[in-house]
Each structure stands twice: as structure tokens, then as C-alpha cells.
C-alpha atoms as a PDB file:
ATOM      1  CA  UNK A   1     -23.871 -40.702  -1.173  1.00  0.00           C
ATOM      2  CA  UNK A   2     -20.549 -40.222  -3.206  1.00  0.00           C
ATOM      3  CA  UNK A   3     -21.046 -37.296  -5.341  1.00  0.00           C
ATOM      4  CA  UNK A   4     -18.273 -36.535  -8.236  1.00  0.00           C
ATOM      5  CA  UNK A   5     -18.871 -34.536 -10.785  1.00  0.00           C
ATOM      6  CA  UNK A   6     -17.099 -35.337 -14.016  1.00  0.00           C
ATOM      7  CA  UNK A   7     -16.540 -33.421 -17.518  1.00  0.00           C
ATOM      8  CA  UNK A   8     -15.688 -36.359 -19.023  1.00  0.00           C
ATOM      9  CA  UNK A   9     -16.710 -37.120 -22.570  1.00  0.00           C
ATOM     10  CA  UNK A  10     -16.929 -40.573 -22.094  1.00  0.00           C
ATOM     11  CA  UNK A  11     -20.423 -39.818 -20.316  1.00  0.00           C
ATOM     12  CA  UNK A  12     -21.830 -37.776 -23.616  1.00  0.00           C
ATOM     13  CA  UNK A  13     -24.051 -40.325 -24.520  1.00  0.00           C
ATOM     14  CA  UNK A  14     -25.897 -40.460 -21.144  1.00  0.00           C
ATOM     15  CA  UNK A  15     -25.896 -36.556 -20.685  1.00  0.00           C
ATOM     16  CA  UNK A  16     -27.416 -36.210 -24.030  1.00  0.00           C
ATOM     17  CA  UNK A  17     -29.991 -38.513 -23.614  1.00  0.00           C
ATOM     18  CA  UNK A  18     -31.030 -37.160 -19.959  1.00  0.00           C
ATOM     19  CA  UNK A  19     -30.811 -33.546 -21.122  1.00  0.00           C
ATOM     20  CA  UNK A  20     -33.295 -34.699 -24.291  1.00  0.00           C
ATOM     21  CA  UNK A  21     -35.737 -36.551 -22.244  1.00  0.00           C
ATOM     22  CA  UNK A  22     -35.935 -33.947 -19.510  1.00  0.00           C
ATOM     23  CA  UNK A  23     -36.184 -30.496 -21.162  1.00  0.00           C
ATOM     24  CA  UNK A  24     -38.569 -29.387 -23.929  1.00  0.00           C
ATOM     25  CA  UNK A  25     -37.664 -28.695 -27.026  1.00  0.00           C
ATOM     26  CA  UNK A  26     -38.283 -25.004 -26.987  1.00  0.00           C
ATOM     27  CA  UNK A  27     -36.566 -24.811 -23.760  1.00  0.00           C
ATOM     28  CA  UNK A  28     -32.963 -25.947 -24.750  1.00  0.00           C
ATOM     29  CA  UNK A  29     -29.834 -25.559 -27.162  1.00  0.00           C
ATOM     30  CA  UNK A  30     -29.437 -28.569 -29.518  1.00  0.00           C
ATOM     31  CA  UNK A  31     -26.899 -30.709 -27.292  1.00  0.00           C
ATOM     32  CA  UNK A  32     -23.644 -29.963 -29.389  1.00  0.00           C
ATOM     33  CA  UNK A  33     -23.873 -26.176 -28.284  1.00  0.00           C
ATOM     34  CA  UNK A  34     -23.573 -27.347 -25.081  1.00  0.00           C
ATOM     35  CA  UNK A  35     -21.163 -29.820 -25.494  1.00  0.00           C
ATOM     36  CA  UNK A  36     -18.682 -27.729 -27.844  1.00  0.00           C
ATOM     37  CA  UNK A  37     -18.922 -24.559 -25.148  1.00  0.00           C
ATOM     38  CA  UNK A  38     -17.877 -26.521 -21.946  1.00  0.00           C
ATOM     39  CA  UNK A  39     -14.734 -27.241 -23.868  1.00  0.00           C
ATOM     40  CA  UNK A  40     -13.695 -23.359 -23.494  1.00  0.00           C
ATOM     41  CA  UNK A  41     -13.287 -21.700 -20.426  1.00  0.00           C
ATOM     42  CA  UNK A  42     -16.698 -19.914 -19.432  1.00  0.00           C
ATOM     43  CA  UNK A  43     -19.349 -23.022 -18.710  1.00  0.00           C
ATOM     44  CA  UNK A  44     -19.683 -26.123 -17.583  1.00  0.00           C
ATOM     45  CA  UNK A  45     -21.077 -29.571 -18.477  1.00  0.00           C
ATOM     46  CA  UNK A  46     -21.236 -31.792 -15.832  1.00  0.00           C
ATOM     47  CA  UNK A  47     -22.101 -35.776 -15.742  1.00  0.00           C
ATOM     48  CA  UNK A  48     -23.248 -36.465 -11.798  1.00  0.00           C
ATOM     49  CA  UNK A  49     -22.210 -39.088 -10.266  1.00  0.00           C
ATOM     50  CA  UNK A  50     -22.843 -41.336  -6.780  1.00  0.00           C
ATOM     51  CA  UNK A  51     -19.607 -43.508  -6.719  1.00  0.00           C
ATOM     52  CA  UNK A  52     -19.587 -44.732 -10.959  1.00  0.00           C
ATOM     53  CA  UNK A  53     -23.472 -44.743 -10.989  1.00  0.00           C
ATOM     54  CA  UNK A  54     -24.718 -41.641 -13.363  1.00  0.00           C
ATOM     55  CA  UNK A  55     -27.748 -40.313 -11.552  1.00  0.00           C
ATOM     56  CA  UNK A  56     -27.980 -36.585 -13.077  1.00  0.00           C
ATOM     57  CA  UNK A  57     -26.342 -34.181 -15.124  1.00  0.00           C
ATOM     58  CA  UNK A  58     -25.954 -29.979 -15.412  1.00  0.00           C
ATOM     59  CA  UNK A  59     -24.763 -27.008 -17.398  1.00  0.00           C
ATOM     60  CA  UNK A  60     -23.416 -23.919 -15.423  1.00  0.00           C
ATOM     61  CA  UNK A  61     -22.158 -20.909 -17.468  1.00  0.00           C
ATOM     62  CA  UNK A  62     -19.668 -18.430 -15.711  1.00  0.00           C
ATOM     63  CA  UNK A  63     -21.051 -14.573 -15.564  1.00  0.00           C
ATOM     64  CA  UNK A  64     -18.145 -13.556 -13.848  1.00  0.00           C
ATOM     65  CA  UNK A  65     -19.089 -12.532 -10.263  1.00  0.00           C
ATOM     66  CA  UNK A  66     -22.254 -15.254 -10.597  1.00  0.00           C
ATOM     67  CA  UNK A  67     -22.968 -18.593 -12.256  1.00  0.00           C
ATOM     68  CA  UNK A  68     -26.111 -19.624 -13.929  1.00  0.00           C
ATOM     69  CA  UNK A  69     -27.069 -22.762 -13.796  1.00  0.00           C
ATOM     70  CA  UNK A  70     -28.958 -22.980 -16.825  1.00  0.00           C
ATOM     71  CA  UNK A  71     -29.754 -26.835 -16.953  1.00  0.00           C
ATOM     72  CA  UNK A  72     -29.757 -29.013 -13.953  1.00  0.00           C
ATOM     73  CA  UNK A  73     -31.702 -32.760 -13.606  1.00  0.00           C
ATOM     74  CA  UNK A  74     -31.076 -35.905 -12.210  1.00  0.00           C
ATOM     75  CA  UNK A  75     -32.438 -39.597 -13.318  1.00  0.00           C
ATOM     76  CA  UNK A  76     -36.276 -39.838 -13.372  1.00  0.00           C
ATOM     77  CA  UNK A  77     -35.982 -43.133 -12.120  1.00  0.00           C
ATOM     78  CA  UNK A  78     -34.010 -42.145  -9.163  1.00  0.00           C
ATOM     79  CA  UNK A  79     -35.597 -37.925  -8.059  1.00  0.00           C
ATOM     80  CA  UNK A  80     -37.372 -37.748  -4.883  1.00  0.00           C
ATOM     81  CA  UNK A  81     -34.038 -40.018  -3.189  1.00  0.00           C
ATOM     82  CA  UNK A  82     -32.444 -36.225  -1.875  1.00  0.00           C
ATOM     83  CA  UNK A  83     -29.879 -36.241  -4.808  1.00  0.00           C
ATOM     84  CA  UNK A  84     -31.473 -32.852  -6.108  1.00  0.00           C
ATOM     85  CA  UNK A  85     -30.958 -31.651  -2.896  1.00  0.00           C
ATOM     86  CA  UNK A  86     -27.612 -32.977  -2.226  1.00  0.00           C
ATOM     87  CA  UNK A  87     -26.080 -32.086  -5.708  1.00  0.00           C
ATOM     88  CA  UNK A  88     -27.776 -28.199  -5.316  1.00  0.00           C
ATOM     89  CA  UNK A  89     -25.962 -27.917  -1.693  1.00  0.00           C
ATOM     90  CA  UNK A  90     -22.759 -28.837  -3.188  1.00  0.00           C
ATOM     91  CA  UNK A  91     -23.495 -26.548  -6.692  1.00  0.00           C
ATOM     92  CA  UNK A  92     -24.126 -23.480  -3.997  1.00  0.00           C
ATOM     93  CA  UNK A  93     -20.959 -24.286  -2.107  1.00  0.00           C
ATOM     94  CA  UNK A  94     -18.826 -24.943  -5.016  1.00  0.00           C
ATOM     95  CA  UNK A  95     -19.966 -21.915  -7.162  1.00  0.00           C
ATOM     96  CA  UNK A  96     -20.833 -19.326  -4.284  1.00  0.00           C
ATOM     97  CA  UNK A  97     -23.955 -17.116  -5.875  1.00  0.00           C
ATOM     98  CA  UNK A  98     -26.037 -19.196  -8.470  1.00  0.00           C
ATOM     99  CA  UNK A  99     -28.790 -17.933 -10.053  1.00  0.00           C
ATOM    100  CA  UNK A 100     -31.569 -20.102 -12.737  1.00  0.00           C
ATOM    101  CA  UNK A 101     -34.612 -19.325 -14.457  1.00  0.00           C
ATOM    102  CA  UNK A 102     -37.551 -21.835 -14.010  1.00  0.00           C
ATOM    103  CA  UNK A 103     -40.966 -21.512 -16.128  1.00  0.00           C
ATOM    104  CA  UNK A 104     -43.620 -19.248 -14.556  1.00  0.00           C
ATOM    105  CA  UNK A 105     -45.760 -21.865 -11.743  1.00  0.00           C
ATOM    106  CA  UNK A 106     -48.757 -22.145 -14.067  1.00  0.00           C
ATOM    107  CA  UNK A 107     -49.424 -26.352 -13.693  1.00  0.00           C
ATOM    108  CA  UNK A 108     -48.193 -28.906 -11.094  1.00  0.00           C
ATOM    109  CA  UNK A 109     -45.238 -29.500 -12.565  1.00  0.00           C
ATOM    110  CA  UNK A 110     -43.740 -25.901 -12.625  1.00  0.00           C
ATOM    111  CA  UNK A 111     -45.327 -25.541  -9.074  1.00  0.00           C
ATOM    112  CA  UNK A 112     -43.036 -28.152  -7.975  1.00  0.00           C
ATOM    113  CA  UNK A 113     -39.969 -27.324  -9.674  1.00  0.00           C
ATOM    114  CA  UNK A 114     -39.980 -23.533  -8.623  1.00  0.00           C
ATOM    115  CA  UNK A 115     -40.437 -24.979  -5.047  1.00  0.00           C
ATOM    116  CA  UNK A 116     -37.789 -27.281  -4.992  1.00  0.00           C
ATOM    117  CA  UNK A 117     -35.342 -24.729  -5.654  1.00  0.00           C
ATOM    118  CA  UNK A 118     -36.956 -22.076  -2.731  1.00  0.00           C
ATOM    119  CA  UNK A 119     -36.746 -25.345  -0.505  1.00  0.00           C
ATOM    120  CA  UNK A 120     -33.067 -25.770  -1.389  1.00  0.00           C
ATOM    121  CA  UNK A 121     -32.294 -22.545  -0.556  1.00  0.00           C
ATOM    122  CA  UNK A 122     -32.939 -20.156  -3.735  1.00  0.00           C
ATOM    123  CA  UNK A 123     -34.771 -16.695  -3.272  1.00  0.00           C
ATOM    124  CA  UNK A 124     -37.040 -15.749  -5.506  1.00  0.00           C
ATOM    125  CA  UNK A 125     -35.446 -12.691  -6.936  1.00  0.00           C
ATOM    126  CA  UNK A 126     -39.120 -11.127  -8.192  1.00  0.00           C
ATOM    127  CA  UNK A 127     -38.209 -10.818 -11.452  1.00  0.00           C
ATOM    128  CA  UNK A 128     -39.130 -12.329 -14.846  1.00  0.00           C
ATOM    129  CA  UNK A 129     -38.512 -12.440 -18.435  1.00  0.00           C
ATOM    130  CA  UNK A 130     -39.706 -13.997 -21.438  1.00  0.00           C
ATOM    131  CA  UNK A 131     -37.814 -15.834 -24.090  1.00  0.00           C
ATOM    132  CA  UNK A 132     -39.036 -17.410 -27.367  1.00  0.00           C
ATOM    133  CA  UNK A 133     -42.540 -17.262 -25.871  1.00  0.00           C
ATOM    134  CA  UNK A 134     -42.289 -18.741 -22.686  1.00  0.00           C
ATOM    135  CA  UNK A 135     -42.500 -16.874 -19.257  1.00  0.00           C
ATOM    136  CA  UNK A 136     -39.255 -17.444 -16.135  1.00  0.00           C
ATOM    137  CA  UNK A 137     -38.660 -16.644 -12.610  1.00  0.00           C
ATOM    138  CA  UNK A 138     -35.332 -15.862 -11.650  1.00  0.00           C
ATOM    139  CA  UNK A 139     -33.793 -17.509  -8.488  1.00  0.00           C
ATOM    140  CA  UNK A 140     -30.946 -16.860  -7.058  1.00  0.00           C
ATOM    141  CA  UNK A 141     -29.121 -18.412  -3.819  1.00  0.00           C
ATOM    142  CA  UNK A 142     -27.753 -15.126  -2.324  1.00  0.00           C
ATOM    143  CA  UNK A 143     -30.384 -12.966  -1.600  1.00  0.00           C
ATOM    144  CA  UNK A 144     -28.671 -10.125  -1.530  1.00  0.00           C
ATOM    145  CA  UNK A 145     -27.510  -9.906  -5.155  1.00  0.00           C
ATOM    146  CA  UNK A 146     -28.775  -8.123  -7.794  1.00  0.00           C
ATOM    147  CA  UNK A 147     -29.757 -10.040 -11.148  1.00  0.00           C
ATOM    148  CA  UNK A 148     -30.037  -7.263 -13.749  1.00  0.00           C
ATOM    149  CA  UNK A 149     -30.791  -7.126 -17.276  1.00  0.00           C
ATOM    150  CA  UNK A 150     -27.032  -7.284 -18.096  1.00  0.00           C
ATOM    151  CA  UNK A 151     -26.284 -10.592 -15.661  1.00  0.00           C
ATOM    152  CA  UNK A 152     -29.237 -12.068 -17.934  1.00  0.00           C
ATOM    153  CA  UNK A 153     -27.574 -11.474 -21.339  1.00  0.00           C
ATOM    154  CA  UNK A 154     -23.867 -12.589 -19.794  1.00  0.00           C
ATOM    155  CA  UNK A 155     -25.522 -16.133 -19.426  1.00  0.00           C
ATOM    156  CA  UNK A 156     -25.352 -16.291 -23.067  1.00  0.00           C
ATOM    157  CA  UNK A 157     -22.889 -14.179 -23.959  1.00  0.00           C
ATOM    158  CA  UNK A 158     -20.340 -16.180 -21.833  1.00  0.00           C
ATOM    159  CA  UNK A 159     -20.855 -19.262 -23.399  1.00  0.00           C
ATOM    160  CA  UNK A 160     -18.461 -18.944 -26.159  1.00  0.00           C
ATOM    161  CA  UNK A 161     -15.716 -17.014 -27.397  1.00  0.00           C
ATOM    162  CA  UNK A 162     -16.407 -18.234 -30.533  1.00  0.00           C
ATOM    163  CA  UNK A 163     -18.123 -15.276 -32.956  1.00  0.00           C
ATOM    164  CA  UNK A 164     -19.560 -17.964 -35.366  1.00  0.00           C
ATOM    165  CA  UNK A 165     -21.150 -20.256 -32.193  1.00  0.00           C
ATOM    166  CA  UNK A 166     -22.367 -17.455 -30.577  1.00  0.00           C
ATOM    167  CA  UNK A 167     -24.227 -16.068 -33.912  1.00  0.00           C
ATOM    168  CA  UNK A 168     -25.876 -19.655 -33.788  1.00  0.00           C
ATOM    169  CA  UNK A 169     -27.005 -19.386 -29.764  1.00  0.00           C
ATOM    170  CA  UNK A 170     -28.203 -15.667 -30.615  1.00  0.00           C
ATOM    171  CA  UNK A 171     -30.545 -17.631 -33.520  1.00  0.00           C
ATOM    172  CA  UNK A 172     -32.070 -19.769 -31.156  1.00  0.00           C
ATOM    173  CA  UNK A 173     -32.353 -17.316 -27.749  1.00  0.00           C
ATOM    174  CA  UNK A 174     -32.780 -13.944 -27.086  1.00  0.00           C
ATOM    175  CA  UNK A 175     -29.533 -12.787 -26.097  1.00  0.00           C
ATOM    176  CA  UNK A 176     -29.138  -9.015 -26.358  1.00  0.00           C
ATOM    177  CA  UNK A 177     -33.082  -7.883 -25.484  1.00  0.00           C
ATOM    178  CA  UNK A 178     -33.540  -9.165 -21.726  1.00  0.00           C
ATOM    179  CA  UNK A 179     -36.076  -7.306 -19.936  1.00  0.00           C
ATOM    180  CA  UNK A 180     -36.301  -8.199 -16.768  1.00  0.00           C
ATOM    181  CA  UNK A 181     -39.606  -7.076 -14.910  1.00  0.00           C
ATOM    182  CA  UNK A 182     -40.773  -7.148 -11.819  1.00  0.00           C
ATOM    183  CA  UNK A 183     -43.614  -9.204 -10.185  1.00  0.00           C
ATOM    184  CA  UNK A 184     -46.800  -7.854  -9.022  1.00  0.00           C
END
């Protein structure tokens, strides 16, 4: 495994079409936020590589003293091969303290993506929040940081510089409201 991690826009097409087919629709920005942020200086957008072979892409937005990766997936065709693994060990080594929300583990599915992440060496921080209806858990890979309510709105709030994009993320996400709670 070659791993190289490219921002460049000659891979759109493929990120797009990953990040479509493996995030709901209530659970992500329409692509062009995305793509239009990474260009400033605060996030970004990532097309994975092993050697020229695209096998995943992600989205990491700087908070400052802590990056959240807010989308991260590889290739259905090609998960259970250790690239997760691989591309999470060189995230954590790259970017220090990451932390990510994953949906509450209420089916299989969420079971196995929130354990993924604690097997990859994320801590469950205890927390939640909820956001246009649906409920996270907040990982993080140092377990001795503190996410707080105000880490939780800079994931947003760091996207852009720009006072007209940002009015559009604040339409689609809760940005200035997080309420983080903690888990029974």
C-alpha cells in the first residue's frame, strides 16, 4: 500500500460520486460546499489514493488546536482490505487530535461504523448532539481532550471565510446551537 493523498481537482468527479453514494442525504452538504471551502485555508478535501488507483476520499475542517474529520469513506468495492485502517493511522499522525461524529449505534450498520473508529484508535468522548433530527457520538483520537460545545460549532464555522457561504452552511446545519450532552 502506497497511500497519497491528493487535492487535486482533476479527481472531482470521483469524490463527488463516492461522497453521494456513501452518505445520506440528510447527512451531508451539497458537494460544491465542500468543494468551494477546501479551496480556502481552513478544510480539506482529499481524493485517496494507493499508487494512481482512487480507493477513498475525505473532508477534514481545521478547528484550530483539533481537526474534524467530518466525511471520511473509501470504495465499497474495495472496504474490509485494511485501507480504512491504514488511511485513519496516517489521518491521526498527520493531523495530531481528530475528532468525528458518527450516528447513534441504533442498526448494524451504525454498530459497525462507531466500532471501526474505537478499533482504530478513537475514544468515545461520551458525548452527543443532535442535528437536523438525527442523533451523533463524538470520537476523538486523544483521549485526553476536551470536545466542547464551542469545538462543535468551529467545525462549521471554520469552513469558510466567506459571509455569504457560510449563511448557506448555517441553512442546512445547525451551526450556532450545539448542545453537547452527556451519555447515560
Amino acid at each position: 500500500m502506497n497511500l497519497f493523498y491528493s487535492n487535486n481537482s482533476k479527481y472531482r468527479d470521483k469524490i463527488e460520486k463516492l461522497y453521494i453514494k456513501s452518505f445520506p442525504k440528510e447527512e451531508r452538504f451539497p458537494f460544491w460546499i465542500l468543494d468551494k471551502c477546501s479551496k480556502e485555508e481552513n478544510s480539506d478535501l482529499y481524493a485517496i489514493l494507493d499508487n494512481e488507483k482512487f480507493i477513498g476520499m475525505c473532508y477534514i475542517v481545521n478547528c484550530k488546536d483539533v481537526y474534524y474529520l467530518m466525511y471520511f469513506t473509501v470504495e465499497p468495492n474495495l472496504r474490509n482490505k485494511k485501507y480504512g485502517s491504514r488511511i485513519l493511522n496516517d489521518l491521526k499522525e498527520k493531523y495530531n487530535t481528530i475528532f468525528l461524529s458518527v450516528d447513534m449505534p441504533i442498526d448494524e450498520i451504525s454498530i459497525r461504523r462507531k466500532n471501526f473508529y474505537l478499533k482504530n484508535g478513537f475514544y468515545d468522548t461520551n458525548k452527543y448532539y443532535e442535528d437536523t433530527g438525527i442523533s451523533y457520538s463524538v470520537l476523538c483520537s486523544n483521549n485526553k481532550y476536551e470536545i466542547t460545545d464551542n469545538i462543535m460549532q468551529r467545525r462549521y464555522t471554520n469552513m469558510t471565510n466567506n459571509p455569504k457561504l457560510f449563511n448557506v452552511i448555517s441553512t442546512i446545519f445547525n451551526v450556532s446551537d450545539i448542545s453537547l450532552k452527556e451519555k447515560l
